[in-house]
C-alpha atoms as a PDB file:
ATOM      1  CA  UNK A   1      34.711 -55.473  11.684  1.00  0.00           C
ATOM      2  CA  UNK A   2      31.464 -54.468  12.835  1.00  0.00           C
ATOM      3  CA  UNK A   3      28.390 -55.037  11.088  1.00  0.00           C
ATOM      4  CA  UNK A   4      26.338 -51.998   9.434  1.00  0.00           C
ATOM      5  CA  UNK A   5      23.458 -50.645  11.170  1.00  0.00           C
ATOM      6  CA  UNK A   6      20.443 -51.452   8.490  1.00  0.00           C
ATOM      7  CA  UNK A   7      17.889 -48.325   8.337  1.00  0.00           C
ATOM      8  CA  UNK A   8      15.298 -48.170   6.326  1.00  0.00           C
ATOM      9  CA  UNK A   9      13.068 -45.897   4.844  1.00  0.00           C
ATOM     10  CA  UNK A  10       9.494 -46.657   3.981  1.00  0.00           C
ATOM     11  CA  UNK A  11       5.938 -44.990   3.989  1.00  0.00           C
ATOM     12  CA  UNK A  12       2.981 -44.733   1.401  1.00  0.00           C
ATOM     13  CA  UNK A  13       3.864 -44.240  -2.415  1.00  0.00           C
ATOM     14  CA  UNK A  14       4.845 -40.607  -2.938  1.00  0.00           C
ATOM     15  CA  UNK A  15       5.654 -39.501   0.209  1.00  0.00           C
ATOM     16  CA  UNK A  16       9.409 -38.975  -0.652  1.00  0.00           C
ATOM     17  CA  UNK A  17      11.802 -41.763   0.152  1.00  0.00           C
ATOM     18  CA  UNK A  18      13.219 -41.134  -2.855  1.00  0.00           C
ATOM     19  CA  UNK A  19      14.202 -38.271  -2.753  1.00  0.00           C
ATOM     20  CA  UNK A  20      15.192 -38.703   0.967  1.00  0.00           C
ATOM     21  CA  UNK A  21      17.655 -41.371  -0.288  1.00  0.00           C
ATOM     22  CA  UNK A  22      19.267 -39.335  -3.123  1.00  0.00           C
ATOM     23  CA  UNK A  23      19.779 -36.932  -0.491  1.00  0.00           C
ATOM     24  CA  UNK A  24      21.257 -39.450   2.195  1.00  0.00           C
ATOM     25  CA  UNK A  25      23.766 -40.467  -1.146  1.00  0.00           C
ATOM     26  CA  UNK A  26      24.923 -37.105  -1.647  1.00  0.00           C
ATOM     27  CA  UNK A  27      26.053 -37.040   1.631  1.00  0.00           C
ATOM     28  CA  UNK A  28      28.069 -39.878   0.766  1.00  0.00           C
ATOM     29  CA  UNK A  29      25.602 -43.016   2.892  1.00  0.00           C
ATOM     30  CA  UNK A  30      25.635 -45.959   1.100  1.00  0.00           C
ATOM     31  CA  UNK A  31      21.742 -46.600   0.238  1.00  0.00           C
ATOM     32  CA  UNK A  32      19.908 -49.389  -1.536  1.00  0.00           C
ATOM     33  CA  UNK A  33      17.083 -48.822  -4.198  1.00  0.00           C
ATOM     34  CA  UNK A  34      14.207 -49.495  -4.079  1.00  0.00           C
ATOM     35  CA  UNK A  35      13.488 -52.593  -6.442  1.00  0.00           C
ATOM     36  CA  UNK A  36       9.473 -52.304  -7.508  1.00  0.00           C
ATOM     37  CA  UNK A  37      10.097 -49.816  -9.824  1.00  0.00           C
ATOM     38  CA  UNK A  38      12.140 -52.041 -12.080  1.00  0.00           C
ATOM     39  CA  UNK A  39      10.035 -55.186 -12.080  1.00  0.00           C
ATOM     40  CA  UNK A  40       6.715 -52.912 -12.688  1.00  0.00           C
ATOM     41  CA  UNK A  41       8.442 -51.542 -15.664  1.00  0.00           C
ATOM     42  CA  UNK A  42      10.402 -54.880 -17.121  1.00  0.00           C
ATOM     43  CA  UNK A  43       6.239 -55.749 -16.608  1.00  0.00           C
ATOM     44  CA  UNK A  44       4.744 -53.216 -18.494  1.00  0.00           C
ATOM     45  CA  UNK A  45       7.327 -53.845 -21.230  1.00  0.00           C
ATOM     46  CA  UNK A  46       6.205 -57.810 -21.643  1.00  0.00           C
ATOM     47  CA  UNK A  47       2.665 -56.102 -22.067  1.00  0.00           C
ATOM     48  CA  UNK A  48       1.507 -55.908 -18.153  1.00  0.00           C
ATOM     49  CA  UNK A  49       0.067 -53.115 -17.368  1.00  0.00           C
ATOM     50  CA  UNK A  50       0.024 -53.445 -13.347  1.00  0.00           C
ATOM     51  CA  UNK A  51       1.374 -56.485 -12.397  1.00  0.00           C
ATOM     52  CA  UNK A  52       1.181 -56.404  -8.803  1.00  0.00           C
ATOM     53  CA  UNK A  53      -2.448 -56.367  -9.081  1.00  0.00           C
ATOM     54  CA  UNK A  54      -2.580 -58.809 -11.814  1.00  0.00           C
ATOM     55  CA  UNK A  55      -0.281 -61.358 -10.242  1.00  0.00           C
ATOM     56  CA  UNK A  56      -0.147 -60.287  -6.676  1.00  0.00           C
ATOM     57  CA  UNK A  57       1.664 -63.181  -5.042  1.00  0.00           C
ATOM     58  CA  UNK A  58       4.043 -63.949  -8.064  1.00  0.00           C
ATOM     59  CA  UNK A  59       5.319 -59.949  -7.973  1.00  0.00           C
ATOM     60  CA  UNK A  60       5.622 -60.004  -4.027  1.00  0.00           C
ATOM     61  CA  UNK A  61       7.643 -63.295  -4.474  1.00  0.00           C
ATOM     62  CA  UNK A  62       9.812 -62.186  -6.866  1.00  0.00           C
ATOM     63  CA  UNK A  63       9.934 -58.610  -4.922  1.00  0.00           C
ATOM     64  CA  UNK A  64      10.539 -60.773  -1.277  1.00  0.00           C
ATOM     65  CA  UNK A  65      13.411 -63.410  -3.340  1.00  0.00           C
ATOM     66  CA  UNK A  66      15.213 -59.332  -4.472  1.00  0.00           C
ATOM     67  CA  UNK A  67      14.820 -57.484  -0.499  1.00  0.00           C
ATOM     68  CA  UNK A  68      16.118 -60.262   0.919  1.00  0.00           C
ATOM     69  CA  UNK A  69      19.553 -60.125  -1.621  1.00  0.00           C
ATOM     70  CA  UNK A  70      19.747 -56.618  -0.796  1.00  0.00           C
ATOM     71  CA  UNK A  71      19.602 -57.014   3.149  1.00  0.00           C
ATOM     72  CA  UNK A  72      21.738 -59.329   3.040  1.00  0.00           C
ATOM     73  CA  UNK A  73      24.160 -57.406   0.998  1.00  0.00           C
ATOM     74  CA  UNK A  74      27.667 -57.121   2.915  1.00  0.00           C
ATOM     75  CA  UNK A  75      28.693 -53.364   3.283  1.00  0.00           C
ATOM     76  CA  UNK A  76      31.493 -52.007   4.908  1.00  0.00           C
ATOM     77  CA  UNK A  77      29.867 -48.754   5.832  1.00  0.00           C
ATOM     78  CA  UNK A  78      28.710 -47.802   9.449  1.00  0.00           C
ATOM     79  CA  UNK A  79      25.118 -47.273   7.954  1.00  0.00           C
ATOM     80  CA  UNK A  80      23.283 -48.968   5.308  1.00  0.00           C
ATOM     81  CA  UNK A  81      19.688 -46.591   4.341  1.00  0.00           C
ATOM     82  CA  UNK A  82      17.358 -48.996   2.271  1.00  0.00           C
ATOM     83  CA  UNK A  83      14.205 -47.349   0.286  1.00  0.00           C
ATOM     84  CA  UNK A  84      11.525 -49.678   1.051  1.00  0.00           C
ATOM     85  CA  UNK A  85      12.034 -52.868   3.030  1.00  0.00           C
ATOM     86  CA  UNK A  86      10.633 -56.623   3.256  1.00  0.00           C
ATOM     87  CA  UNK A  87       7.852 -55.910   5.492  1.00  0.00           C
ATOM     88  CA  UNK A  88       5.669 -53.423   3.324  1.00  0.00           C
ATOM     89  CA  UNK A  89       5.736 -56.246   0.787  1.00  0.00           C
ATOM     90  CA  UNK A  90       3.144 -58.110   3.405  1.00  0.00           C
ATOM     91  CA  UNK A  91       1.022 -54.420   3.757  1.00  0.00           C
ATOM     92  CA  UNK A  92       0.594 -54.125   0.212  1.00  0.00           C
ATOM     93  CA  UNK A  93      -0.972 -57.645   0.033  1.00  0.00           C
ATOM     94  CA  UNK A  94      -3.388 -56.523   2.921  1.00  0.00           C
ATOM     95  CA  UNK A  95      -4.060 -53.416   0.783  1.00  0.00           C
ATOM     96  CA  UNK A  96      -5.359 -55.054  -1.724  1.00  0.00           C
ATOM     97  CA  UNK A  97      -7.320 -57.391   0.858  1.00  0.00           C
ATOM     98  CA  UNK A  98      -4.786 -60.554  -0.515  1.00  0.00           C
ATOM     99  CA  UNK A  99      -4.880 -63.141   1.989  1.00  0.00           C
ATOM    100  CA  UNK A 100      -2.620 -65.742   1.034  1.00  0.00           C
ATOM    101  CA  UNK A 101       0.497 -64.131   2.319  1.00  0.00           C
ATOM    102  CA  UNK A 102       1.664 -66.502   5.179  1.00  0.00           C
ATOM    103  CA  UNK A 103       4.854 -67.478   4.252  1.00  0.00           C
ATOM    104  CA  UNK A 104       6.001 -63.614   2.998  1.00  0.00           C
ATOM    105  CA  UNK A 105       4.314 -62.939   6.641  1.00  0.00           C
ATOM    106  CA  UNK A 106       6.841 -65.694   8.022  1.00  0.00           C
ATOM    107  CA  UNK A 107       9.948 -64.270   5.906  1.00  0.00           C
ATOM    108  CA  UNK A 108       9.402 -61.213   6.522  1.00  0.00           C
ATOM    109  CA  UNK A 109       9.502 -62.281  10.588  1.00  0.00           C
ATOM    110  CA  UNK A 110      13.366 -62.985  10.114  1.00  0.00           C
ATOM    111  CA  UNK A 111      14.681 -59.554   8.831  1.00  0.00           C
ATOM    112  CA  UNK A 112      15.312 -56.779  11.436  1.00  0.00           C
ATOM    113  CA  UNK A 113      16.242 -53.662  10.677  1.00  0.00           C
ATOM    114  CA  UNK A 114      18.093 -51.531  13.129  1.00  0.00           C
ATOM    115  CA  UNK A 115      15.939 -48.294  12.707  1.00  0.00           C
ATOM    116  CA  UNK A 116      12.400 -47.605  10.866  1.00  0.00           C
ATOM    117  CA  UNK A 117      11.656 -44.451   9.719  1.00  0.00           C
ATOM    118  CA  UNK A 118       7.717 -44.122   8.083  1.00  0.00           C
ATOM    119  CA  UNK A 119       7.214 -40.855   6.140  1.00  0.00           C
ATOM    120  CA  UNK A 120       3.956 -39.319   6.708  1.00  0.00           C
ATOM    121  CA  UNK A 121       1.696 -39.237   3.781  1.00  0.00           C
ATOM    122  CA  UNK A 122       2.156 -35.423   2.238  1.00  0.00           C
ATOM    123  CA  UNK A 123      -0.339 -34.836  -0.645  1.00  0.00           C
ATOM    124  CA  UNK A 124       1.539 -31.436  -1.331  1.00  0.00           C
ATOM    125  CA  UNK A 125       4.044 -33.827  -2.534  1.00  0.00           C
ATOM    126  CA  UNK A 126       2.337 -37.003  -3.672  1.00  0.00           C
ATOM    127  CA  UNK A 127       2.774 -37.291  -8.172  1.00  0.00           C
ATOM    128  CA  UNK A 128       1.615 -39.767 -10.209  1.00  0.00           C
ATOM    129  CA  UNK A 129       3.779 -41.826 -12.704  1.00  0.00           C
ATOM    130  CA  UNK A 130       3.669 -44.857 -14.890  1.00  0.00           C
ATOM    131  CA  UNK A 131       4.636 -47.057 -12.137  1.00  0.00           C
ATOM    132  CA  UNK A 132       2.797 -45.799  -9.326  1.00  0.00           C
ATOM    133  CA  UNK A 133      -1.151 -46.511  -9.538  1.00  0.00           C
ATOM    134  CA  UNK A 134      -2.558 -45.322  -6.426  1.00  0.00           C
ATOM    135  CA  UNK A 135      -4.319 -42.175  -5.885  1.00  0.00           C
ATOM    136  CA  UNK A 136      -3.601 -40.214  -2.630  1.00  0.00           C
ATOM    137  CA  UNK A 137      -6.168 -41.619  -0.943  1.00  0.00           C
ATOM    138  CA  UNK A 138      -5.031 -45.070  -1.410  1.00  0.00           C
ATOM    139  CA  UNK A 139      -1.328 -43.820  -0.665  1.00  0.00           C
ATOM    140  CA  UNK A 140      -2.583 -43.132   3.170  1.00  0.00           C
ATOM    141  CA  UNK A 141      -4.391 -46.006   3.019  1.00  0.00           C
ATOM    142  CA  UNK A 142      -0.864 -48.086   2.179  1.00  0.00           C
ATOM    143  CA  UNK A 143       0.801 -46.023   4.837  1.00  0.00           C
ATOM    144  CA  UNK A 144      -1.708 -47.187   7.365  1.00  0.00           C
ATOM    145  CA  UNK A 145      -1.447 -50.719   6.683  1.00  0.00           C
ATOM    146  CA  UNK A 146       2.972 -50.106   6.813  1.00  0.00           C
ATOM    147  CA  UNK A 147       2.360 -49.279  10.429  1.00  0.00           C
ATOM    148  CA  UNK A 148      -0.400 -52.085  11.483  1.00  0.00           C
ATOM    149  CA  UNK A 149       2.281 -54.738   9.629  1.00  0.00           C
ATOM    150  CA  UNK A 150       5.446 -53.012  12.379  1.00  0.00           C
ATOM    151  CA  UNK A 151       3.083 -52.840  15.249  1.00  0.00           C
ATOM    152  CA  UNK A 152       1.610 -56.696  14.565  1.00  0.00           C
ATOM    153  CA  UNK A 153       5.131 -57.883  14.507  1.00  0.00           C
ATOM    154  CA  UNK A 154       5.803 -55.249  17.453  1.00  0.00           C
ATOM    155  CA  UNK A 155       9.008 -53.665  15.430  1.00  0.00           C
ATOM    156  CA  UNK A 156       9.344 -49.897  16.429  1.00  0.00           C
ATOM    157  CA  UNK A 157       9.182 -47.413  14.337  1.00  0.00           C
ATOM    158  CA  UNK A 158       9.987 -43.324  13.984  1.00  0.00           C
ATOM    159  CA  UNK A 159       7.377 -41.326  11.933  1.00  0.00           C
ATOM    160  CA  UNK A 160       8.991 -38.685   9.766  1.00  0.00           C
ATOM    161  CA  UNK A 161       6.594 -35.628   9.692  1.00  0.00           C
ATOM    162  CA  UNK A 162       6.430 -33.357   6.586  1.00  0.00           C
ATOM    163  CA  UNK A 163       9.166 -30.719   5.786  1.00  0.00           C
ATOM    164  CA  UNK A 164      11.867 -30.101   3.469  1.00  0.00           C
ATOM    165  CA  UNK A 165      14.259 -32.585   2.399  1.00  0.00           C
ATOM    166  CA  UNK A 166      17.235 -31.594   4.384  1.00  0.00           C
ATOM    167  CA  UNK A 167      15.471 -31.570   7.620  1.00  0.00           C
ATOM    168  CA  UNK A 168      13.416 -34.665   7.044  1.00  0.00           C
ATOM    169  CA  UNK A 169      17.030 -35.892   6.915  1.00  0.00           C
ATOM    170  CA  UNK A 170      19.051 -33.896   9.269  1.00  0.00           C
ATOM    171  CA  UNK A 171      15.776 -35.871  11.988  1.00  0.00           C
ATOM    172  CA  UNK A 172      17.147 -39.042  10.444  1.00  0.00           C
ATOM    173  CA  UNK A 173      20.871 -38.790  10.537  1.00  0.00           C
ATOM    174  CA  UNK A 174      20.140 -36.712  14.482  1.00  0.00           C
ATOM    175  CA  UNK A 175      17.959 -40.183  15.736  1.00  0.00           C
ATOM    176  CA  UNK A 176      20.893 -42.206  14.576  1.00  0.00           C
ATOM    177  CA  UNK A 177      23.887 -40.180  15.843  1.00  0.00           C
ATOM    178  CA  UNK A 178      24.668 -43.123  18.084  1.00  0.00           C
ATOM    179  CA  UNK A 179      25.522 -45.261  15.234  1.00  0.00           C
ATOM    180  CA  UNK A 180      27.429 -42.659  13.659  1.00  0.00           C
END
């Protein structure tokens, strides 16, 4: 059996990976969630408010110890779509000018995925929520630091410009028709 082809699907907060991944599972992909959501919640409910920025290095541990589980995840799918990936765990850290991240830097230097897609930032789009903190402004920000983080460890990636769902993901599913 052939191993799945890992994509994954990252950019700023808001720009819709989201929703890009409901859409890839109603067209039957297997996908993977994205996993901050939960811990800032289970945080907020032990009475922490924002605990990325509280405990930055104890959330991206705990967020690097869950990616890695789901990479690592056997499928039997030709395609596995993951919402967020390892690497933007080491761009939020530089976000928030955190400089103690050289072993999530050296972990993050082992995982591979087999296509990157980056969505644009898309303010049209871009709501905040109890679990997302950043303002607009700080979402391109994030997005800019997700690209320096691929180009430092010289992984390419494909940047998904703004437009409705089912194109965004009809460009996605087109780039990959090789693996399909």
């Amino acid at each position: 059996m052939r191993l799945p082809k890992k994509i994954l699907i990252t950019g700023g907060p808001g720009s819709g990976k989201t929703t890009l991944i409901n859409e890839l599972r109603k067209r039957k992909f297997e996908c993977r969630e994205e996993i901050v959501r939960n811990l800032t919640l289970k945080g907020k409910n032990d009475g922490e408010d924002q605990l990325f920025l509280k405990k930055p290095l104890e959330f991206s541990q705990s967020i690097m110890k869950l990616r890695v589980k789901q990479f690592y995840k056997k499928s039997n799918k030709k395609l596995v779509f993951f919402d967020r990936g390892v690497h933007e765990i080491v761009a939020y850290l530089n976000f928030i000018n955190f400089e103690n991240n050289n072993d999530l830097l050296n972990q993050c230097k082992n995982i591979k995925y087999d296509s990157i897609f980056v969505l644009e930032p898309w303010e049209k789009i871009f709501i905040s929520d109890d679990c997302r903190y950043e303002t607009y402004q700080e979402s391109v920000m994030i997005f800019e630091e997700i690209l320096k983080i691929y180009d430092y460890l010289k992984m390419e990636v494909q940047i998904i410009k703004k437009n409705t769902v089912q194109k965004r993901v009809d460009i996605i599913l087109n780039r990959l028709k090789n693996y399909l």
